[in-house]
C-alpha atoms as a PDB file:
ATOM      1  CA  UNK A   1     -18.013   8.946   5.764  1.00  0.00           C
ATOM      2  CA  UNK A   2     -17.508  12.683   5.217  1.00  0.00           C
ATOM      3  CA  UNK A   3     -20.940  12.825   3.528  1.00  0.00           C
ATOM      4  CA  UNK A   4     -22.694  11.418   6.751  1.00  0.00           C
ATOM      5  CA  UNK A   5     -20.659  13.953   8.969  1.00  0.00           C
ATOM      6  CA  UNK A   6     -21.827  16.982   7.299  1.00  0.00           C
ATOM      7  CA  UNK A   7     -25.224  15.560   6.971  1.00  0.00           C
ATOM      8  CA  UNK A   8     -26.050  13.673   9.564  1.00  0.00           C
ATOM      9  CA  UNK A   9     -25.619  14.838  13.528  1.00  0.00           C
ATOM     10  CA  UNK A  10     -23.296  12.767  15.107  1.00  0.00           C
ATOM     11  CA  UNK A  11     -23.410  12.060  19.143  1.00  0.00           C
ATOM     12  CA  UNK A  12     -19.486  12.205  20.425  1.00  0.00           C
ATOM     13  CA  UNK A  13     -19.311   8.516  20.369  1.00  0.00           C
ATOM     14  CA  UNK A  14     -20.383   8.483  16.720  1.00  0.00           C
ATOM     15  CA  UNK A  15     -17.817  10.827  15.915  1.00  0.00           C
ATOM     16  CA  UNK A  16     -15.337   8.961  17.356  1.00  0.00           C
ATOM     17  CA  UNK A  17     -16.083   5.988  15.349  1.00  0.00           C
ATOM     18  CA  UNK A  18     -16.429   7.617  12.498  1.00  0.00           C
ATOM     19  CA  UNK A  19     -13.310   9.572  12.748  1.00  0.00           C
ATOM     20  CA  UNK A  20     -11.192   6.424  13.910  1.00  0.00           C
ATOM     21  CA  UNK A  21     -12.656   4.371  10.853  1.00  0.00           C
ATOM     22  CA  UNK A  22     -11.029   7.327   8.857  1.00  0.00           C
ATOM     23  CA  UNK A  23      -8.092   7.108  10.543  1.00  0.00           C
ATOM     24  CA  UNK A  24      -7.547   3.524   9.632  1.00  0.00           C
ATOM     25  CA  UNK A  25      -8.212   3.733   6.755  1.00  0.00           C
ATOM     26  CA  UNK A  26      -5.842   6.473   5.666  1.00  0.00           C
ATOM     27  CA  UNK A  27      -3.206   4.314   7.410  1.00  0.00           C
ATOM     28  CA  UNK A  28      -4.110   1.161   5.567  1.00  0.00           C
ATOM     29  CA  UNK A  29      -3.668   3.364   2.389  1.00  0.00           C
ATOM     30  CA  UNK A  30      -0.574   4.782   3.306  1.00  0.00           C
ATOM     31  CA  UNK A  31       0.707   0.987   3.870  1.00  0.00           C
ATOM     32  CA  UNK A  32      -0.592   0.635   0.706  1.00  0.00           C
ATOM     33  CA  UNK A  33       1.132   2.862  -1.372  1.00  0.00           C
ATOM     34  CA  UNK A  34       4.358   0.853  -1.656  1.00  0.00           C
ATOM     35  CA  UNK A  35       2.614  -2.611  -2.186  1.00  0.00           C
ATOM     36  CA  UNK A  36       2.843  -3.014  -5.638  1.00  0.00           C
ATOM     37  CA  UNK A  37      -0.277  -5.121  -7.123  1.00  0.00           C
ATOM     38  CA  UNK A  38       1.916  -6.166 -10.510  1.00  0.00           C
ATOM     39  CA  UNK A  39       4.414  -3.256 -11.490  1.00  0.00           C
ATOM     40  CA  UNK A  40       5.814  -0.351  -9.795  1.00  0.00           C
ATOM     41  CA  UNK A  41       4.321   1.901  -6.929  1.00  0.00           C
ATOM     42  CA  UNK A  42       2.477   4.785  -7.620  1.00  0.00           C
ATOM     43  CA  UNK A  43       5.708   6.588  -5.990  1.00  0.00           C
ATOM     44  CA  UNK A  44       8.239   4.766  -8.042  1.00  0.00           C
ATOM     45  CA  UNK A  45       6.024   6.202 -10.582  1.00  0.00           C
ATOM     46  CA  UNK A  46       6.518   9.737  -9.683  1.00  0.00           C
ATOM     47  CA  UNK A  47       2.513  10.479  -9.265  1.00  0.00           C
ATOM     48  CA  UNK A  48       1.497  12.898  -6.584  1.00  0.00           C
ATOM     49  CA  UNK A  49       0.092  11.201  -3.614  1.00  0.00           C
ATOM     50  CA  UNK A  50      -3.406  12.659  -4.590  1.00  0.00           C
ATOM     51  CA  UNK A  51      -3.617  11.234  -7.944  1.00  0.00           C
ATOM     52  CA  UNK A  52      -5.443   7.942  -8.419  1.00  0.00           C
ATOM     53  CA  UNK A  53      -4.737   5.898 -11.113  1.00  0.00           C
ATOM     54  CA  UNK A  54      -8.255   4.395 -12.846  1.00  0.00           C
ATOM     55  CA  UNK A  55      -7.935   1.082 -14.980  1.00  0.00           C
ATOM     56  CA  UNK A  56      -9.190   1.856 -18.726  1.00  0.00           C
ATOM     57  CA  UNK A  57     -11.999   0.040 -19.438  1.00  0.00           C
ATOM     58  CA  UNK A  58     -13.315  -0.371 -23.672  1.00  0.00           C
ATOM     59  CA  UNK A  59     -16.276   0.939 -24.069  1.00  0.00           C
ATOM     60  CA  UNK A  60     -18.764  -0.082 -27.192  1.00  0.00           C
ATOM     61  CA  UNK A  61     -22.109   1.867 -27.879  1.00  0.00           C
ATOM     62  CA  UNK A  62     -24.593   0.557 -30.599  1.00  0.00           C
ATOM     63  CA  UNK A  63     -26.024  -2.327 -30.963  1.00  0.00           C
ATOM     64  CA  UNK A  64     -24.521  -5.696 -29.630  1.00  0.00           C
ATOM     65  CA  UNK A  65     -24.400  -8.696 -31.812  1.00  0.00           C
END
C-alpha cells in the first residue's frame, strides 16, 4: 500500500480506500498482538512493538540426495 501511494496518483476516493484499508489493518494487528498463536505474546515477551519475530527455517546448499 505505501508503495502504490508514493508511486501511483491516487484520486481522493482512492486515497480514502487505501488509507482506511491501512487503518484496518493496523487495528487488526493491534488486536493481534495479545492473541497468542502457541506461547506467550510478543508483549509478555518484552519485544518492542516494532520488532517482528521471523520463524527459523534450515537451510541446506549442495547437492540433494
Amino acid at each position: 500500500m505505501q508503495h502504490m501511494l508514493a508511486s501511483t496518483p491516487l484520486t481522493e476516493d482512492e486515497r480514502a480506500a487505501v488509507d482506511d484499508g491501512q487503518t484496518a489493518l493496523h487495528t487488526l494487528l493491534a488486536r493481534l498482538t495479545d492473541t497468542p498463536p502457541a506461547g506467550p505474546t510478543p508483549r509478555q515477551l518484552g519485544l518492542p512493538a516494532a520488532v517482528t519475530v521471523l520463524p527459523i527455517v534450515e537451510v541446506r546448499q549442495g547437492k540433494h540426495s
